[in-house]
N, C-alpha and C. Protein backbone atom coordinates (compact mmCIF):
# COMPACT_ATOMS: atom_id res chain seq x y z
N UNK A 1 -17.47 8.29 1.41
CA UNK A 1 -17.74 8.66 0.03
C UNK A 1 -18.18 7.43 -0.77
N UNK A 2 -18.86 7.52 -1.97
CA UNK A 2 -19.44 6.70 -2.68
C UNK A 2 -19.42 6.83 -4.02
N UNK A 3 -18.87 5.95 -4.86
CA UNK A 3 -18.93 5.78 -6.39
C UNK A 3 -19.76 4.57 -7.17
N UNK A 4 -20.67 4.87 -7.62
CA UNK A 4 -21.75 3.72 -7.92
C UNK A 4 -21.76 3.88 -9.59
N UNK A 5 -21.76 2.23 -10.05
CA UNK A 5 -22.56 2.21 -11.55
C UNK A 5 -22.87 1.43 -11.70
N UNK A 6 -23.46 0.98 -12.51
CA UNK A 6 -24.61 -0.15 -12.41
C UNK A 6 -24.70 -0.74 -11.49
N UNK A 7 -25.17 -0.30 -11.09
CA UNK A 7 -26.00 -0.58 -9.25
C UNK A 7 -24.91 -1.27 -8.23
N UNK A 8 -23.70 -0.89 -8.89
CA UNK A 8 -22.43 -1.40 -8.16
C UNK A 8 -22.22 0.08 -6.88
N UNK A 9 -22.08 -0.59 -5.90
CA UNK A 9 -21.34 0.49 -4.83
C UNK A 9 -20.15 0.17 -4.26
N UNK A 10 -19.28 1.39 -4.49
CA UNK A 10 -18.22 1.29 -3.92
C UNK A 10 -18.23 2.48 -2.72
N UNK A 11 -17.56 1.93 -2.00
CA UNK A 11 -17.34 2.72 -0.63
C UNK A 11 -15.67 3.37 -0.04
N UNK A 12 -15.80 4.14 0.16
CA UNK A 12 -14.00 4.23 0.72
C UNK A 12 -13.67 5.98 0.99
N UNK A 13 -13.05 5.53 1.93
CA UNK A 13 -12.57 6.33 3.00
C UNK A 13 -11.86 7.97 2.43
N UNK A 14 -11.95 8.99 3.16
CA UNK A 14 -11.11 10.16 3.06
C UNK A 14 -9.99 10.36 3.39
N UNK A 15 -8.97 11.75 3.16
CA UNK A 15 -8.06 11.82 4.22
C UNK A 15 -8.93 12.44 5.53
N UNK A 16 -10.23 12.94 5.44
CA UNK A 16 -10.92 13.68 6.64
C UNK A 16 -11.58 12.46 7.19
N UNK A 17 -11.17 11.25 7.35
CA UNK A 17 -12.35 10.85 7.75
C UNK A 17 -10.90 9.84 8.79
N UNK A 18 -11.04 9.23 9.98
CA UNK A 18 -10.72 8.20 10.88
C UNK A 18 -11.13 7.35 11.04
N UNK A 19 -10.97 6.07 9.97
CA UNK A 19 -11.13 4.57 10.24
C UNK A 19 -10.62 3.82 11.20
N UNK A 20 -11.51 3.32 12.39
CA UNK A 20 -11.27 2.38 13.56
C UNK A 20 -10.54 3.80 14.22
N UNK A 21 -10.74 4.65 14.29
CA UNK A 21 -9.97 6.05 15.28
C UNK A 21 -8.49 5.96 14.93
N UNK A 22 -8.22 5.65 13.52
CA UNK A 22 -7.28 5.89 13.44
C UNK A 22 -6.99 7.06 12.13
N UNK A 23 -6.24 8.33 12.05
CA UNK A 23 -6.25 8.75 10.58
C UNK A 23 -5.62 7.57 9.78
N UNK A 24 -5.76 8.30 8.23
CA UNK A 24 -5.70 7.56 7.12
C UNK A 24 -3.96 7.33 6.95
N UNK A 25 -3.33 8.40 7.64
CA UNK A 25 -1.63 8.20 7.85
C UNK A 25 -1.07 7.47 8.98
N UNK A 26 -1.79 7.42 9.68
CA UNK A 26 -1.58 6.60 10.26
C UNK A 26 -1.56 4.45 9.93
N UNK A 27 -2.93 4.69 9.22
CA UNK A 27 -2.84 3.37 9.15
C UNK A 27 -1.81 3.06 7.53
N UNK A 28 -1.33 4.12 6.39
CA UNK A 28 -0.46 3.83 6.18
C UNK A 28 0.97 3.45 6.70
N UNK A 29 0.90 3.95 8.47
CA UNK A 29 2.32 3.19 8.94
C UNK A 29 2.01 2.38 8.76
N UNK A 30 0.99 1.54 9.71
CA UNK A 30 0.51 -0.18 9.68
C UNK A 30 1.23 -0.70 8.88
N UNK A 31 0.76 -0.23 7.64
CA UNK A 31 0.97 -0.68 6.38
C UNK A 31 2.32 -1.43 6.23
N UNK A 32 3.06 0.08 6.46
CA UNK A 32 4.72 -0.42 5.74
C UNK A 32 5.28 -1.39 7.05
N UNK A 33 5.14 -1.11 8.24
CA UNK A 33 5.58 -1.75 9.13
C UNK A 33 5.40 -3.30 9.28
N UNK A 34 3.94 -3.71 8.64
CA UNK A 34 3.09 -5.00 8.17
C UNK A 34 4.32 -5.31 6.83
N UNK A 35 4.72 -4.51 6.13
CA UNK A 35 5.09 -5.24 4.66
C UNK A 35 6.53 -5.31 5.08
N UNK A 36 7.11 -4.52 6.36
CA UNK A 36 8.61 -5.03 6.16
C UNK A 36 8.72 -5.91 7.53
N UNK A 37 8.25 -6.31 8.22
CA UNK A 37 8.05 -7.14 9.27
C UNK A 37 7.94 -8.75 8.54
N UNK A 38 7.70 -8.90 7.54
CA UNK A 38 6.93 -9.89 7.07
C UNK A 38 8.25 -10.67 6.15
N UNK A 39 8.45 -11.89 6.45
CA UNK A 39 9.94 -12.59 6.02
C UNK A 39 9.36 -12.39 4.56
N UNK A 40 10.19 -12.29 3.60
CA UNK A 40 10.63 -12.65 2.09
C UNK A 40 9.53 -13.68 1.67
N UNK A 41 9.89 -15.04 2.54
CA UNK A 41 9.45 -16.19 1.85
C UNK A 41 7.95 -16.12 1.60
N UNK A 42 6.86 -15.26 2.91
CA UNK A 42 5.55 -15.42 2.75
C UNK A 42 5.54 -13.83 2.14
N UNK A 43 6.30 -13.39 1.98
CA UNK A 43 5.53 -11.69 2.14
C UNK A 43 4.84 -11.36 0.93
N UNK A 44 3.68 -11.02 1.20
CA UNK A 44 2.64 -10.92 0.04
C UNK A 44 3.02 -9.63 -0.88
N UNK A 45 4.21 -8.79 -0.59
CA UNK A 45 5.23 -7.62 -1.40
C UNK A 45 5.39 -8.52 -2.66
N UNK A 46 6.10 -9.63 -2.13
CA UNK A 46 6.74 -10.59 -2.87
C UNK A 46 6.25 -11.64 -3.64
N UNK A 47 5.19 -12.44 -3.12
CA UNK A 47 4.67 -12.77 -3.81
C UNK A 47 3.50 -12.46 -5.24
N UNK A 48 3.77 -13.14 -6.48
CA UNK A 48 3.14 -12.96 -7.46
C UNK A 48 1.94 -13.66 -7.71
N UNK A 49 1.54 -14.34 -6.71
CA UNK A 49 -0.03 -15.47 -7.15
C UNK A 49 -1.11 -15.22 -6.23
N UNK A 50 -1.10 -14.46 -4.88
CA UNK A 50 -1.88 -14.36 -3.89
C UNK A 50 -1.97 -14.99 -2.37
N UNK A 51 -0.37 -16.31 -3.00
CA UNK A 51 -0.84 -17.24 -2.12
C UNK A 51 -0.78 -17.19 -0.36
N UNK A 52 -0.13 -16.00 -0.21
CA UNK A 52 0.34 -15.70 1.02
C UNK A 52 -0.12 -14.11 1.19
N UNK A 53 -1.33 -13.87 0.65
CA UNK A 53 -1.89 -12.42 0.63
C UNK A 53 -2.82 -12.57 2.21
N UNK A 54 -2.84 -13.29 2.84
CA UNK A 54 -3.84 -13.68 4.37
C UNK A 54 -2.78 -13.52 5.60
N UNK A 55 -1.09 -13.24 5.06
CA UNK A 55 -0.47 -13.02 6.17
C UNK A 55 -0.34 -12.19 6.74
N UNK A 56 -0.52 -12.45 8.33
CA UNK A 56 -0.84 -11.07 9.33
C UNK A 56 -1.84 -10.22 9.09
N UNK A 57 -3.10 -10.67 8.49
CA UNK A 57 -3.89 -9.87 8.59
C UNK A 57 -4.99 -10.06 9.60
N UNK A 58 -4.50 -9.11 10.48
CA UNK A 58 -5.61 -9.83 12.36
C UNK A 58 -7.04 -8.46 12.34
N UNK A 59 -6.58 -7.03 11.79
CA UNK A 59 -7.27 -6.28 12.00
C UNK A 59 -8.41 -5.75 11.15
N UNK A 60 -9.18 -5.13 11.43
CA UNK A 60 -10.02 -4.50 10.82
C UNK A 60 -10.20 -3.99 9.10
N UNK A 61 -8.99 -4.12 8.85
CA UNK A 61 -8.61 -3.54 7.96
C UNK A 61 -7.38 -4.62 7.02
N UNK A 62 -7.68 -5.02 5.59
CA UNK A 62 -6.99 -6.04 5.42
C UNK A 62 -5.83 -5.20 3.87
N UNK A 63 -4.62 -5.62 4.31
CA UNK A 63 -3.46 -4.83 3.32
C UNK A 63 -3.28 -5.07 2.28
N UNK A 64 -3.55 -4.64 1.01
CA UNK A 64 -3.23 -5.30 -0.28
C UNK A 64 -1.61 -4.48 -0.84
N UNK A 65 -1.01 -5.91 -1.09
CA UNK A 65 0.51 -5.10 -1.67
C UNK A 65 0.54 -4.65 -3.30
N UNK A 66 1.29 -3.84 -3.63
CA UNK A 66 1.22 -3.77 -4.71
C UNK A 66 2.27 -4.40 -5.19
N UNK A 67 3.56 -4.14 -5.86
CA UNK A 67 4.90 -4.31 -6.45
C UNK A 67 5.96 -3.99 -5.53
N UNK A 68 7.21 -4.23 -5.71
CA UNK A 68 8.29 -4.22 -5.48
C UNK A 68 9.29 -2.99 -6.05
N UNK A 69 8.00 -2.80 -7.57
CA UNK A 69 8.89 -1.93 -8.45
C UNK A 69 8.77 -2.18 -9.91
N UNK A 70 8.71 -3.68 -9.61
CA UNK A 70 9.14 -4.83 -10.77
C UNK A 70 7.83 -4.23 -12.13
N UNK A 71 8.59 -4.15 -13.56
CA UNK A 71 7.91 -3.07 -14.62
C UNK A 71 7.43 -4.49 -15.59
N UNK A 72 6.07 -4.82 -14.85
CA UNK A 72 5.62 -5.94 -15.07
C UNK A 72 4.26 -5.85 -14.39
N UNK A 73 3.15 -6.71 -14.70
CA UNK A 73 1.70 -6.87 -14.41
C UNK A 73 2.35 -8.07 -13.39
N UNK A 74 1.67 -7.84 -12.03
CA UNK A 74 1.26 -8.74 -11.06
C UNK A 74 -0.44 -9.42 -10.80
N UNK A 75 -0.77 -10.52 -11.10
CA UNK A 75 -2.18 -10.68 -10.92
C UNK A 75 -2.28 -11.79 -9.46
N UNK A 76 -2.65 -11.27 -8.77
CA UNK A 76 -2.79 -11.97 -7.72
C UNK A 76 -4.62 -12.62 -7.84
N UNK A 77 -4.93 -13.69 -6.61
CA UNK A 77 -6.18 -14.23 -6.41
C UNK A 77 -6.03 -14.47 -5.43
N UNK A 78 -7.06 -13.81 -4.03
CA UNK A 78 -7.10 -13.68 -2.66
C UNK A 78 -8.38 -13.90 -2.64
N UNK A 79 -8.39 -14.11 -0.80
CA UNK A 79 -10.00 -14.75 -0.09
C UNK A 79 -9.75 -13.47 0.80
N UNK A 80 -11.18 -12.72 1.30
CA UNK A 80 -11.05 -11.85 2.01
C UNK A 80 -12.39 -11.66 3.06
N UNK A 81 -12.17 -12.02 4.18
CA UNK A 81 -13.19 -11.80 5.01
C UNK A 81 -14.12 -10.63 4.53
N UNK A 82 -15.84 -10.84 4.85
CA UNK A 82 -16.65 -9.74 4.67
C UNK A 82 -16.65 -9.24 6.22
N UNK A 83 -16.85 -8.08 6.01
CA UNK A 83 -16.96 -6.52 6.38
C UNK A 83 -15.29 -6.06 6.91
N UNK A 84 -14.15 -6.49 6.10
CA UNK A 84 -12.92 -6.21 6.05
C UNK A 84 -13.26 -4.55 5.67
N UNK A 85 -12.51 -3.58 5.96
CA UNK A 85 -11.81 -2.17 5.41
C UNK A 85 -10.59 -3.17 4.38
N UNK A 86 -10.14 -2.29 3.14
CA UNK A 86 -9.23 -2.71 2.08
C UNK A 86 -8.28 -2.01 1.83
N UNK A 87 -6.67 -1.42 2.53
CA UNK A 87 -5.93 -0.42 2.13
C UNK A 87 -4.59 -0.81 1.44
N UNK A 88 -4.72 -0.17 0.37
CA UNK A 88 -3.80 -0.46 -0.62
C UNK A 88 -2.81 0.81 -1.54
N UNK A 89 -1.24 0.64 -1.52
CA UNK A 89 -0.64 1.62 -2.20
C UNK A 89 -0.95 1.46 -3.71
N UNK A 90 -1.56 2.80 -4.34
CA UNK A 90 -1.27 2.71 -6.06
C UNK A 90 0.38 2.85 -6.15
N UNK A 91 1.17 3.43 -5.55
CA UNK A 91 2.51 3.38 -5.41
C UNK A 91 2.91 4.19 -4.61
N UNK A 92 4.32 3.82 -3.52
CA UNK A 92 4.37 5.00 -2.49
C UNK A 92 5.66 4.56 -2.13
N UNK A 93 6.21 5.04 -1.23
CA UNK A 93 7.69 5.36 -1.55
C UNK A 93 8.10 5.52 0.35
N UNK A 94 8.74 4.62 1.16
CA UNK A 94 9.29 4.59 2.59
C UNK A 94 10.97 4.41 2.49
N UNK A 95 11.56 5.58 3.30
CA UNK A 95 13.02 5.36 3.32
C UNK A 95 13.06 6.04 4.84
N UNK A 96 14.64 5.36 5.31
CA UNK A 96 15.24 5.13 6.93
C UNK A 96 16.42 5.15 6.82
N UNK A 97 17.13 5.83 7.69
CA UNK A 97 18.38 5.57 7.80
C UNK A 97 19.58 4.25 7.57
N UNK A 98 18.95 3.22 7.36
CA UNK A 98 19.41 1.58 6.79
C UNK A 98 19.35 1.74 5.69
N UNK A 99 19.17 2.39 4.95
CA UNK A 99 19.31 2.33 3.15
C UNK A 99 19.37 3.31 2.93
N UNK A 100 19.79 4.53 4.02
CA UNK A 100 20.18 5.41 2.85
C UNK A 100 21.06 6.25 4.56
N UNK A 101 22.03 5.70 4.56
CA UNK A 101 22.61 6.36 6.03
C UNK A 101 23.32 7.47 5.95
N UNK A 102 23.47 8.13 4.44
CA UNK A 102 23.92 9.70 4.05
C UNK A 102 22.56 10.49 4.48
N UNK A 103 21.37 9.88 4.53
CA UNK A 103 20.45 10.81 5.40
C UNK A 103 20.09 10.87 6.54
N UNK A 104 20.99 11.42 7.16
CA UNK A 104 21.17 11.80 8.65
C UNK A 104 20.16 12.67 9.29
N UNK A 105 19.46 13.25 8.74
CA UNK A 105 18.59 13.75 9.95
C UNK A 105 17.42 13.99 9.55
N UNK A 106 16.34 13.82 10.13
CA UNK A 106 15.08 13.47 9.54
C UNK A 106 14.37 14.54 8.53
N UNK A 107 14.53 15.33 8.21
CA UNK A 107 14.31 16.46 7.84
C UNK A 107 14.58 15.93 6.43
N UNK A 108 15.91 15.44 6.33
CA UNK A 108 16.56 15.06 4.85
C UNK A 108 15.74 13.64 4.24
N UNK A 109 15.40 13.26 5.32
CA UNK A 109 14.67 11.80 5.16
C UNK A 109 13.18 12.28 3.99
N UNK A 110 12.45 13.18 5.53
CA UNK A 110 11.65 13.74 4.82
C UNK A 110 11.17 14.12 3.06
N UNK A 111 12.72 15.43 3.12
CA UNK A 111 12.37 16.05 1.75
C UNK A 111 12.57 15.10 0.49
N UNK A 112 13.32 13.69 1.13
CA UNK A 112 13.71 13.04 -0.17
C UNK A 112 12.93 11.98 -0.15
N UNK A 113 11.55 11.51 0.51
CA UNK A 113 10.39 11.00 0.24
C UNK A 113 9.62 12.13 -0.60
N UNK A 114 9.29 13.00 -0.15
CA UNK A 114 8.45 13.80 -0.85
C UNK A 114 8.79 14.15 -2.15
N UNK A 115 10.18 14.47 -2.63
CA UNK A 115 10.63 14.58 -4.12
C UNK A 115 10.24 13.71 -5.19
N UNK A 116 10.48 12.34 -4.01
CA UNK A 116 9.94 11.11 -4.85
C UNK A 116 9.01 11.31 -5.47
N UNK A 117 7.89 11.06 -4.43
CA UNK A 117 6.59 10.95 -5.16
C UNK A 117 6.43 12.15 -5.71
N UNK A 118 6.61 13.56 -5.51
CA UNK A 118 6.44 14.71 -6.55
C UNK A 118 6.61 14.11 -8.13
N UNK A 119 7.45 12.95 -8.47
CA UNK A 119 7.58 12.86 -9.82
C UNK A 119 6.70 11.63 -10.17
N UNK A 120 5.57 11.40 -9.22
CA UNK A 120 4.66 10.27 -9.71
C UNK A 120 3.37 10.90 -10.71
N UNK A 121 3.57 10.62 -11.58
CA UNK A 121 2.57 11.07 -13.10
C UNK A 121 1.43 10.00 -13.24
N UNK A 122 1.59 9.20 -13.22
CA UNK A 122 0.36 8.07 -13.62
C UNK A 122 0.31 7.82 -12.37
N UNK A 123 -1.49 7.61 -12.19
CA UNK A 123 -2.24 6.97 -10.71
C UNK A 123 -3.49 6.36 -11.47
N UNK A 124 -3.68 5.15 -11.16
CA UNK A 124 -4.90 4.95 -11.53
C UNK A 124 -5.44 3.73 -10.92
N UNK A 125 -6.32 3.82 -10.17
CA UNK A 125 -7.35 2.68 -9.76
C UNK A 125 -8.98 2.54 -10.03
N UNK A 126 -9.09 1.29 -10.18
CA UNK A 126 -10.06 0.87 -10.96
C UNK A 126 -10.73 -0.45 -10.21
N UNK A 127 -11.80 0.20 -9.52
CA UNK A 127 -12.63 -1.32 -8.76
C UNK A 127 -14.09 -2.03 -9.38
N UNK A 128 -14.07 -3.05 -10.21
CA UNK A 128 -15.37 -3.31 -10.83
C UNK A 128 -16.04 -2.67 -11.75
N UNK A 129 -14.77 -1.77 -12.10
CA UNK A 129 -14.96 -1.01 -13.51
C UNK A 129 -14.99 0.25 -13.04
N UNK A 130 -15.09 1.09 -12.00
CA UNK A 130 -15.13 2.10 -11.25
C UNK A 130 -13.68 2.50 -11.07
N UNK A 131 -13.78 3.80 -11.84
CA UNK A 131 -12.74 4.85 -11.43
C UNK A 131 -12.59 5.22 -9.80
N UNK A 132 -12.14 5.22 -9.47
CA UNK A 132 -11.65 5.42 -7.46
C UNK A 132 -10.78 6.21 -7.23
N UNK A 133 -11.63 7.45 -6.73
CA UNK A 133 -10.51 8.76 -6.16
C UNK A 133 -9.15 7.87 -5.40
N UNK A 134 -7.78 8.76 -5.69
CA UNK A 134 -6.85 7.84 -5.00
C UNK A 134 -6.20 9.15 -4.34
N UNK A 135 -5.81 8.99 -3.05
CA UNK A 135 -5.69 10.21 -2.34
C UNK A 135 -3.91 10.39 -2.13
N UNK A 136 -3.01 11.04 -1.90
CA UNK A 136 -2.05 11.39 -1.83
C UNK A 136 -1.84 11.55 0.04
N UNK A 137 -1.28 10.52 0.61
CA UNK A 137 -1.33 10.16 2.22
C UNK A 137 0.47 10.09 2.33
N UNK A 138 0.98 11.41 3.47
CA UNK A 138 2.23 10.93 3.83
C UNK A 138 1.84 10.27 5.30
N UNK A 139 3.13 9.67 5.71
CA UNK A 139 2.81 8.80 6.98
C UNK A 139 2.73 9.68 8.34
N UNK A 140 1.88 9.37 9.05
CA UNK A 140 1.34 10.01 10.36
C UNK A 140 1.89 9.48 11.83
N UNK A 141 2.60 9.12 12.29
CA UNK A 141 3.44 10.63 12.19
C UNK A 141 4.49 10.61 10.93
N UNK A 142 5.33 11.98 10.33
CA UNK A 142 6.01 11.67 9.62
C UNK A 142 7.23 10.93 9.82
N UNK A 143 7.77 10.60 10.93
CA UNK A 143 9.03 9.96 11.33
C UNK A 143 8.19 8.76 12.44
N UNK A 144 8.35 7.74 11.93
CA UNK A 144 7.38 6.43 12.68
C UNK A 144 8.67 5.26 12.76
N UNK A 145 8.75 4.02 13.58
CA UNK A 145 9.41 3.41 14.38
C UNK A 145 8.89 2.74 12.64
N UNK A 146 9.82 1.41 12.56
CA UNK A 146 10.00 0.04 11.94
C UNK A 146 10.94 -0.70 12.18
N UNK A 147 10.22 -1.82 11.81
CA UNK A 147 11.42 -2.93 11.97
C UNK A 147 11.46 -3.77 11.13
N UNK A 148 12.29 -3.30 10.13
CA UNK A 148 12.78 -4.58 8.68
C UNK A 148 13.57 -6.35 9.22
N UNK A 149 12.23 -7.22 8.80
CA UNK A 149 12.89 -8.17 8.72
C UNK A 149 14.24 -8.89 8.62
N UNK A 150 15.53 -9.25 9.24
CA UNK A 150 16.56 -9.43 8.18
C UNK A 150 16.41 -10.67 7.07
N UNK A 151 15.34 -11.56 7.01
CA UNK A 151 14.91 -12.32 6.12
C UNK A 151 14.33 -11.10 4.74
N UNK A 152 14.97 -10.22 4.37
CA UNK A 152 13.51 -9.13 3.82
C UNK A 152 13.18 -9.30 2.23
N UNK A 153 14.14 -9.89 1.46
CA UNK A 153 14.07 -9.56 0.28
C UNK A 153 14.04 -8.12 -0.38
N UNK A 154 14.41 -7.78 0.06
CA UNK A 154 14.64 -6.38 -0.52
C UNK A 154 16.33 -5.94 -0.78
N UNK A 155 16.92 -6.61 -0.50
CA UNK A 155 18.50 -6.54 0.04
C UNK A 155 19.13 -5.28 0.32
N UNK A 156 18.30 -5.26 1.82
CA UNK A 156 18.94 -4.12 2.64
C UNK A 156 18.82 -4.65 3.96
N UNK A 157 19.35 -4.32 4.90
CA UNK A 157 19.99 -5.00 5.96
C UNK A 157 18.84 -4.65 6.87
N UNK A 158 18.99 -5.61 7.87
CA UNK A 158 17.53 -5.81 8.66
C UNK A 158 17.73 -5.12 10.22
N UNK A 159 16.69 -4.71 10.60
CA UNK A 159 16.72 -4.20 12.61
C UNK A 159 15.71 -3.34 12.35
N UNK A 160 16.59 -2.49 13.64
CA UNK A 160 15.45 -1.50 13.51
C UNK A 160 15.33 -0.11 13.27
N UNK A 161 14.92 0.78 12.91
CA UNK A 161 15.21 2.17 12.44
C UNK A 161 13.46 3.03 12.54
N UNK A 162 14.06 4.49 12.12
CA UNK A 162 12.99 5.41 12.22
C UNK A 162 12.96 5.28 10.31
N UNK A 163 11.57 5.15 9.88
CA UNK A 163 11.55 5.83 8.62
C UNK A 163 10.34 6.93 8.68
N UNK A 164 10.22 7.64 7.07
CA UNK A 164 9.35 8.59 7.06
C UNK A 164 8.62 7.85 5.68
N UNK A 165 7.42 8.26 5.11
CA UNK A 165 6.62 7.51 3.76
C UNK A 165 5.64 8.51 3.33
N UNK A 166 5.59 8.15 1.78
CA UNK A 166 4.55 9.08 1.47
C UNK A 166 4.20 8.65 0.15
N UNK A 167 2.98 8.56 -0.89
CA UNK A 167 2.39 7.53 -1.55
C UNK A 167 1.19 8.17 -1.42
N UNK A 168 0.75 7.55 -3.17
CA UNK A 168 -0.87 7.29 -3.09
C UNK A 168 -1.75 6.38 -2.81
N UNK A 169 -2.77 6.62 -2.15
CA UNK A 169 -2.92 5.13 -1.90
C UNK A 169 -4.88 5.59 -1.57
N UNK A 170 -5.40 4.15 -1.91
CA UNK A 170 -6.79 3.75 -1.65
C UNK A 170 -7.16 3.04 -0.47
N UNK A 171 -8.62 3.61 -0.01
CA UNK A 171 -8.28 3.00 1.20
C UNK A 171 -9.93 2.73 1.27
N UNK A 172 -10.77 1.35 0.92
CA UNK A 172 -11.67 0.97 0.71
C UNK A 172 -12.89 0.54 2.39
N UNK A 173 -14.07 0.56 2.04
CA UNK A 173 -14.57 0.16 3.09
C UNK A 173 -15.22 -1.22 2.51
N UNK A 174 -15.55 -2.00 3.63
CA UNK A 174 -15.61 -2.99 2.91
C UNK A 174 -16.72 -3.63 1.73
N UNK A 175 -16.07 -4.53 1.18
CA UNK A 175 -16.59 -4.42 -0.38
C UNK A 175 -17.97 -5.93 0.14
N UNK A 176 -19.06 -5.68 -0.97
CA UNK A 176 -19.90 -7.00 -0.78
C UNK A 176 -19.44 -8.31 -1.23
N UNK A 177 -19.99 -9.14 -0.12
CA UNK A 177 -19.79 -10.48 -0.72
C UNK A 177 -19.96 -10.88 -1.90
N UNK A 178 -18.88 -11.99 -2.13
CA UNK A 178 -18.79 -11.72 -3.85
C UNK A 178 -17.91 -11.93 -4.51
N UNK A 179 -17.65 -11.80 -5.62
CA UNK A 179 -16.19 -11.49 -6.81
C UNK A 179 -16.19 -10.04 -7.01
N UNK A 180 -14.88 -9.48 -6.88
CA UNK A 180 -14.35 -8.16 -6.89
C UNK A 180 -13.22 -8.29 -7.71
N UNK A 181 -12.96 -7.50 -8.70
CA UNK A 181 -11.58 -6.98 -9.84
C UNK A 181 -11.05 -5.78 -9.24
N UNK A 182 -9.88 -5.98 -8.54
CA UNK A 182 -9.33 -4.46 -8.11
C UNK A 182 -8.01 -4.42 -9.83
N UNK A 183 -7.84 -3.21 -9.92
CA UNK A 183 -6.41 -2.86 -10.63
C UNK A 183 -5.91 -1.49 -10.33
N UNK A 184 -4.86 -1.72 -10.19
CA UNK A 184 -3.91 -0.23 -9.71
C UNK A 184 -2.69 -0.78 -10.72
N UNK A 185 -2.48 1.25 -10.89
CA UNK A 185 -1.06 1.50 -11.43
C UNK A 185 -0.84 2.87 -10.81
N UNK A 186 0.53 2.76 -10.85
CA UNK A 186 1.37 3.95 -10.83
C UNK A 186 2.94 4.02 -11.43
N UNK A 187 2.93 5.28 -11.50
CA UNK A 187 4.45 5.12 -12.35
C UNK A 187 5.08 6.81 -12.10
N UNK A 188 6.20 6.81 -12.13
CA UNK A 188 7.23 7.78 -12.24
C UNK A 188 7.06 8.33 -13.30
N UNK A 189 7.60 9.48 -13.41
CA UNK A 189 8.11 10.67 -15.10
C UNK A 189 8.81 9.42 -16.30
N UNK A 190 9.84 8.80 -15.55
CA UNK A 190 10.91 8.49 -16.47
C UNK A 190 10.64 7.26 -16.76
N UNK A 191 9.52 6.39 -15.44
CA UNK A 191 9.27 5.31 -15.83
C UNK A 191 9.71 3.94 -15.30
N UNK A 192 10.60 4.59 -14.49
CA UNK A 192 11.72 3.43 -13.67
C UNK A 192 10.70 2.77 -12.34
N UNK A 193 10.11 3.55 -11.62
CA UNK A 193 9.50 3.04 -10.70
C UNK A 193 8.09 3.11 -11.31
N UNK A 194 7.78 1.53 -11.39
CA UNK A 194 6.82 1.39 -12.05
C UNK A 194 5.43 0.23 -11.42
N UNK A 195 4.74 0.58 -11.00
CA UNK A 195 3.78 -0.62 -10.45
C UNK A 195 2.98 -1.11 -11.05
N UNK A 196 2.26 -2.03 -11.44
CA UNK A 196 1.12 -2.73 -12.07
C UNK A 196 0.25 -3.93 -11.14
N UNK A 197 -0.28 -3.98 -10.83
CA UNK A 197 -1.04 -4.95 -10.43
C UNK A 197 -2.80 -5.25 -10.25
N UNK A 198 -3.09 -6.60 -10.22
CA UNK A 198 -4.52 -6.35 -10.39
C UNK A 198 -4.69 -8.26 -9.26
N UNK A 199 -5.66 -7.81 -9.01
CA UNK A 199 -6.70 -8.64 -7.74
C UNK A 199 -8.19 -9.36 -8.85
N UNK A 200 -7.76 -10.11 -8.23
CA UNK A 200 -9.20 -11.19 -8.40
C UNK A 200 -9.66 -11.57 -6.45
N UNK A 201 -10.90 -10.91 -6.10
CA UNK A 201 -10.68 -10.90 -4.51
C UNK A 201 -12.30 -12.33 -4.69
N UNK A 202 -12.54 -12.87 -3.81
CA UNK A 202 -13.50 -13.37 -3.03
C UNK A 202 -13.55 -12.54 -1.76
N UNK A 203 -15.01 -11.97 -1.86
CA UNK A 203 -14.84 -11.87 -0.30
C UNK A 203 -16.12 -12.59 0.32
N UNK A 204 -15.98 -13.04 1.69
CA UNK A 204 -16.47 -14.23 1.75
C UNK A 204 -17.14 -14.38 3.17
């Protein structure tokens, strides 16, 4: 699909469509498995400046984090290989039996990801001034393997577990060489889970 204005093109992916043969839920596992694998100290979740936004990114496809949660503007500044794919949560929501071990059986895991995001009201992404369909992706399969850092910053205890995920999220093809302005938000009803962030990219 394609969104163009002033002679700007943007490019990016469907839920019908399989980037690198993979679906689009699928490579949201990548995703979370990439953001909780990844120690505290570099993890680009965590970081607020960009400076560690190049970690672990080997594939085809390069991960942009959003927030933590934190009800605050994040502005990051990243370098990004050209002809990268770009997949990024406007906000999305992964839980496992390690943080929440009253949900015993996946089913429960399930319905209480999906409730979540049922109460996400604000979505909005914005690339180079371009409005960007943002698609609603649970994870493929819905019950997928992880393994949380115990370095994690998140302060929940580290190994390994099954979680389930589900989130909106953009999932770009790659952008031209150049300067690129990404911004995403998302937010809850009440307001508590709240994301903000915005990209200054080189891609290069």
């Amino acid at each position: 699909m394609l969104e163009r204005e002033n002679n700007i093109a943007i490019e990016f992916f469907t839920p019908e469509e399989k980037p690198y043969g993979l679906t689009y839920g699928q490579w949201t596992v990548k995703w979370w498995q990439w953001a909780h694998a990844t120690p505290k100290s570099v993890n680009p979740l965590l970081d607020e400046t960009g400076k560690y936004a190049s970690i672990n990114q080997d594939g085809p496809v390069w991960f942009l984090a959003g927030t933590a949660g934190e009800n605050k503007l994040i502005q990051r500044i990243c370098k990004i290989p050209l002809e990268k794919a770009i997949l990024f949560p406007i906000i999305n929501y992964e839980m496992n039996p390690i943080e929440k071990p009253e949900l015993k059986m996946e089913s429960d895991l399930i319905t209480h990801v999906i409730e979540d995001i049922n109460d996400i009201i604000i979505k909005t992404a914005i690339i180079d001034g371009i409005s960007i369909p943002i698609y609603r992706i649970r994870s493929d399969p819905r019950i997928f393997p992880l393994t949380i850092n115990d370095d994690n910053g998140f302060g929940i205890p580290g190994g390994y577990t099954n979680a389930t995920a589900d989130g909106y999220w953009v999932f770009l093809k790659s952008l031209p060489q150049g300067e690129h302005n990404i911004y995403f938000h998302g937010s809850c009803s009440g307001g508590i889970r709240n994301v903000t962030t915005s990209y200054s990219l080189r891609i290069i």
